[in-house]
Protein backbone atom coordinates (compact mmCIF):
# COMPACT_ATOMS: atom_id res chain seq x y z
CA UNK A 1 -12.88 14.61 -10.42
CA UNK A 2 -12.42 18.55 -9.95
CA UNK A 3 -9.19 19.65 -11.46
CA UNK A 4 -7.38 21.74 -8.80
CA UNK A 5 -6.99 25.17 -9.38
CA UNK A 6 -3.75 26.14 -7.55
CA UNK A 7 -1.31 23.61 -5.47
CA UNK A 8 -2.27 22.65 -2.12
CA UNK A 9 -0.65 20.66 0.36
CA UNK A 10 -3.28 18.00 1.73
CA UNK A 11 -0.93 17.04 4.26
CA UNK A 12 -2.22 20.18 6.72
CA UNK A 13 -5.52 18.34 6.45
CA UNK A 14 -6.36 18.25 10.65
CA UNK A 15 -9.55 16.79 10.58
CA UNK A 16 -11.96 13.78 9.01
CA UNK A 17 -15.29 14.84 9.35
CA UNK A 18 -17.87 12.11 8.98
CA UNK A 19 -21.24 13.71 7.72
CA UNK A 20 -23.45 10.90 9.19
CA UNK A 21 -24.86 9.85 12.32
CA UNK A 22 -25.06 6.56 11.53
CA UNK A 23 -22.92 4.51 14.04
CA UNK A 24 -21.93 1.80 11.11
CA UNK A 25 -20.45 4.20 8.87
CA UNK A 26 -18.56 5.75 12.02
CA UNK A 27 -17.48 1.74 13.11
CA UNK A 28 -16.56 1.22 9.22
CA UNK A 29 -14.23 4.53 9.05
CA UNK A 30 -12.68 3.50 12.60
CA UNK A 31 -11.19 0.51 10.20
CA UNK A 32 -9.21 2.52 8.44
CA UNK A 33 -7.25 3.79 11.30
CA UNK A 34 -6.20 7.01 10.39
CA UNK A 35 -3.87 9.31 11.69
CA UNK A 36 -6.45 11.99 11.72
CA UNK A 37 -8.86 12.41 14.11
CA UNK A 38 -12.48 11.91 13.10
CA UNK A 39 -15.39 13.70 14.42
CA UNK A 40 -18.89 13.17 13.24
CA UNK A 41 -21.27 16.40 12.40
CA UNK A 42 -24.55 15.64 10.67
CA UNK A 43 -26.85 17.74 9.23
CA UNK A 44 -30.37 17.19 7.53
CA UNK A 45 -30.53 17.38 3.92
CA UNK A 46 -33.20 17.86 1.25
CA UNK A 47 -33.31 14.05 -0.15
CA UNK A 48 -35.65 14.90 -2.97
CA UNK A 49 -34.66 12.76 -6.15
CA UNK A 50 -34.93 14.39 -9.55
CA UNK A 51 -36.75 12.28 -12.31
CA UNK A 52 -33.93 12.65 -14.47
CA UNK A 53 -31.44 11.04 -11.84
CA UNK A 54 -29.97 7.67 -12.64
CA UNK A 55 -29.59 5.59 -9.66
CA UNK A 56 -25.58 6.26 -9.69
CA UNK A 57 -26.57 9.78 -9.91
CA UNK A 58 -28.96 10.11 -7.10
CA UNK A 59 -25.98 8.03 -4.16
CA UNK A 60 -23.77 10.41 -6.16
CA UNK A 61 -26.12 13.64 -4.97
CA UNK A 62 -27.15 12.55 -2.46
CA UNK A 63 -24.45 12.13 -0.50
CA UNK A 64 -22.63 15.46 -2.34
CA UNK A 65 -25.67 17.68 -1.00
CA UNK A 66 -24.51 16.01 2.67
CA UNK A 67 -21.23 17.17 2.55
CA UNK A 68 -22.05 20.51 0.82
CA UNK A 69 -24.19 21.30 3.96
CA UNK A 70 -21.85 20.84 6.20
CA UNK A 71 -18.97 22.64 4.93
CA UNK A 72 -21.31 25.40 4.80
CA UNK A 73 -22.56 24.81 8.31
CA UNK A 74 -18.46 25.10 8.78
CA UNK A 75 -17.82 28.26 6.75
CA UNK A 76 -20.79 30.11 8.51
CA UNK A 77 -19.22 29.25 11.93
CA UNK A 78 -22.46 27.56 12.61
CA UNK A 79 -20.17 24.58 13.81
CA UNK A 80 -18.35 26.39 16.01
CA UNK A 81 -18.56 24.22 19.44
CA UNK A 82 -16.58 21.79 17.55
CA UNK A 83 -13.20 21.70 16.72
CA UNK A 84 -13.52 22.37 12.84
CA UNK A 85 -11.42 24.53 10.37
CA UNK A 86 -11.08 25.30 6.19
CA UNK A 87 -8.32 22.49 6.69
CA UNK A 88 -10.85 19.81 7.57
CA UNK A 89 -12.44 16.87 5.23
CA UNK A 90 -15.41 15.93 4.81
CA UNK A 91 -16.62 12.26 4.24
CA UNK A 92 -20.47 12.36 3.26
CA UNK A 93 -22.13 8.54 1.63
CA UNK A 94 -25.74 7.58 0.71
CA UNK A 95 -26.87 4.30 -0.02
CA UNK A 96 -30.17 3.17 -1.58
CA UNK A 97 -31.49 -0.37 -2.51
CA UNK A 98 -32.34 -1.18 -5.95
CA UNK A 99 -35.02 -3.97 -7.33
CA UNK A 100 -36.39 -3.43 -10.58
CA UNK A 101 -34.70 -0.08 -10.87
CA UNK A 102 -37.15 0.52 -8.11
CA UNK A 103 -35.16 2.65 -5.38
CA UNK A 104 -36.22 0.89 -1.90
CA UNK A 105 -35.75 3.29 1.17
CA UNK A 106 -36.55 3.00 4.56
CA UNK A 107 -39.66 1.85 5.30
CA UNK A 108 -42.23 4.15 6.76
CA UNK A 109 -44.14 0.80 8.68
CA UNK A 110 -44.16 -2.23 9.65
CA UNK A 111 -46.20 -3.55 6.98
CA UNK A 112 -44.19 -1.71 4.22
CA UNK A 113 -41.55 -3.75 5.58
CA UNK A 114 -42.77 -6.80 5.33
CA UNK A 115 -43.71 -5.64 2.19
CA UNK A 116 -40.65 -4.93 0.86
CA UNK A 117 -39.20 -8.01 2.09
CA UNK A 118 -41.24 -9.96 0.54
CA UNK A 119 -40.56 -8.10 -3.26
CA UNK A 120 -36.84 -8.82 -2.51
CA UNK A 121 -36.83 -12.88 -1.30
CA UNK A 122 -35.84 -15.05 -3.90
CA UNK A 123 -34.21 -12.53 -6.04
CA UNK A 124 -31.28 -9.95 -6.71
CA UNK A 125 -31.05 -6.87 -5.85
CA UNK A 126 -28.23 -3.86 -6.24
CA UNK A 127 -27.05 -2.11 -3.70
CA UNK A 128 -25.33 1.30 -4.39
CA UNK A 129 -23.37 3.54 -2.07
CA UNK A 130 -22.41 7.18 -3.01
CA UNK A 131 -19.32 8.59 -1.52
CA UNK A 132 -18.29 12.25 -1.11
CA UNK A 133 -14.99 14.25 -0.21
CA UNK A 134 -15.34 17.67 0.16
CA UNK A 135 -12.29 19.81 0.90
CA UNK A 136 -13.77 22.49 3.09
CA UNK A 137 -11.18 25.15 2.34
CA UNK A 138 -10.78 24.77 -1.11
CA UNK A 139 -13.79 22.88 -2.40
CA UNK A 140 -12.23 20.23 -3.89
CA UNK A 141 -14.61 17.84 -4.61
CA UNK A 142 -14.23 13.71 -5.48
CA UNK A 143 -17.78 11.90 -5.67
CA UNK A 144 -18.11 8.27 -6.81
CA UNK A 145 -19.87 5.39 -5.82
CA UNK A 146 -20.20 1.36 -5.92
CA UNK A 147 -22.50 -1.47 -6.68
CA UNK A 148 -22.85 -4.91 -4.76
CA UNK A 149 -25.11 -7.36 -6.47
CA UNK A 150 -27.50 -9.12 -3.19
CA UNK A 151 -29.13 -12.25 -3.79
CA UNK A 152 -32.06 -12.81 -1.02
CA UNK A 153 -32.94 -16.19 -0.05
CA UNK A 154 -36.19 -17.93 -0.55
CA UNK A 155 -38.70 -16.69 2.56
CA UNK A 156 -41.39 -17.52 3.83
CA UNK A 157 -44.10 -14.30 4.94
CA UNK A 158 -43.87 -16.11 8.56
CA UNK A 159 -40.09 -15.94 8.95
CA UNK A 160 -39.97 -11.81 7.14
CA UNK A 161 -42.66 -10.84 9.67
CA UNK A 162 -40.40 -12.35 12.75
CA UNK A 163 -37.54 -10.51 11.57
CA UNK A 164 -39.48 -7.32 11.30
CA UNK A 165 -40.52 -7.83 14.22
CA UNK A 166 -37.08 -7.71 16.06
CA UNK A 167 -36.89 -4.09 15.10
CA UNK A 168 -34.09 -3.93 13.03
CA UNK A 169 -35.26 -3.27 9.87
CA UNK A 170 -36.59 -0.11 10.44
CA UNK A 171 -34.08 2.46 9.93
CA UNK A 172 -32.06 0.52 6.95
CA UNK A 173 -32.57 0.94 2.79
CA UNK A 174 -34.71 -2.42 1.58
CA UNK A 175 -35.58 -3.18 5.21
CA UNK A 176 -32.65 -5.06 6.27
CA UNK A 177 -29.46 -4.93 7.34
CA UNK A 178 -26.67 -7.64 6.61
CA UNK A 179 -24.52 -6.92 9.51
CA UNK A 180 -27.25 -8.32 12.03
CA UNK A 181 -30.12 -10.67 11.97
CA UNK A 182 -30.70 -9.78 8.42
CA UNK A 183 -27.42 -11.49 7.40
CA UNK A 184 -29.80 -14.86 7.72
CA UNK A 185 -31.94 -13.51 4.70
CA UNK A 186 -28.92 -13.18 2.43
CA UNK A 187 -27.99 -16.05 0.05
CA UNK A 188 -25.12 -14.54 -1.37
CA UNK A 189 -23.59 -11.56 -2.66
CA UNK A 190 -21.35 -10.20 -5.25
CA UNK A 191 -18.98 -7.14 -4.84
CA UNK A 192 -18.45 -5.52 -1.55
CA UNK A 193 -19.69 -6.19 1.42
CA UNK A 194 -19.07 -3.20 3.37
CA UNK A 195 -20.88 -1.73 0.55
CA UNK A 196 -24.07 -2.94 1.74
CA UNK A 197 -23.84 -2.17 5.30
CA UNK A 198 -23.45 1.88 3.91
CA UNK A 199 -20.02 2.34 3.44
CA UNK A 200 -17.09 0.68 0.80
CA UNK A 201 -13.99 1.24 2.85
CA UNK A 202 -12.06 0.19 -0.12
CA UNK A 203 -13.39 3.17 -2.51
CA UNK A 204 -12.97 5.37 1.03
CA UNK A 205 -9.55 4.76 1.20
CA UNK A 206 -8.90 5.17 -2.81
CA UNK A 207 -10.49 8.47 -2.92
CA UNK A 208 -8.41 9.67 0.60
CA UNK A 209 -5.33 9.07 -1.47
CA UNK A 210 -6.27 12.30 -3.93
CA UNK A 211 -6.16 13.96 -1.16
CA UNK A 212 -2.68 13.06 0.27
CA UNK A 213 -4.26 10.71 3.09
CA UNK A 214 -2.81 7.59 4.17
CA UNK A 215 -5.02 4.46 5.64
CA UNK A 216 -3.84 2.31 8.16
CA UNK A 217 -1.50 5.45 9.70
């Protein structure tokens, strides 16, 4: 955590802005019912992962290098058909998939899919989420992130090629995704669930309160 360098009142924050287009992360922050209003601006980011990067590090980068993007997007005025100012927040999260501190991403086919899949049945995986606030007047910056422990059930090839064939494993980290059909692959998990579908509310609405913002408002 960034020690601040001269006393600020977070209450003028005006504006949440969510630095993803993902519509889960955009249903998950609707749960914390702010009294801000929330508007969604997404940029694309370099996603390259240094060798040296722990897993923790790279959710934690990851998902800093989002937010840093679009609070420069916001400083240039290159945002300007939207209703942003120095006063707004930015909420920026990356998640990955880990097996065999293997990072599992999206997969680039239908057969890489399946091929995931079939690495992760039977066994336990991680699932980390970085998460980013970025202050875009003064910088202020609080990144951390959280681990859920997944345990997949036994499957057979037959049953992970019918579920990659419904469609919905191809935009999600380890080729699933618990909040739909995939929640029929999952034995069991350990930590939070949110977490897994790409955004802990829980450490979201910690991390709002260095900044002087209130859930449930």
């Amino acid at each position: 955590m960034n020690e601040r360098i001269m006393p600020y009142d977070y209450k003028s924050i005006s504006r949440l802005v969510l630095a993803s287009s993902s519509p889960r992360r955009k249903e998950l922050v609707a749960t914390l019912d702010l009294s801000l209003p929330v508007s969604v601006f997404s940029l694309d980011t370099d996603e390259t992962i240094q060798t040296d990067w722990s897993p923790s590090d790279t959710v934690e980068q990851l998902s800093l290098a989002k937010a840093t993007a679009v609070r420069q997007a916001i400083l240039a005025g290159e945002a300007a058909e939207y209703s942003f100012d120095e006063n707004s927040l930015i909420l920026a999260a990356d998640t990955i998939v880990l097996l065999d501190n293997d990072i599992l991403g999206k997969p680039s086919s239908i057969e890489d899919a399946v091929t995931t899949l079939m690495r992760l049945q039977g066994r336990e995986h991680q699932v980390l989420t970085g998460v980013t606030l970025l202050h875009t007047g003064t910088g202020e910056t609080l990144v951390q992130h959280r681990v859920t422990h997944v345990k997949m059930r036994p499957l057979a090839e037959e049953t992970i090629r019918s579920y990659v064939a419904t469609g919905e494993s191809s935009d999600k980290a380890g080729s699933y995704g618990i909040q739909g059909k995939g929640s029929i692959l999952v034995d069991s998990i350990t930590g939070c669930y949110f977490n897994v579908v790409g955004l802990p509310v829980s450490l979201v609405a910690e991390m709002l309160l260095h900044f002087d913002v209130l859930v449930l408002q």
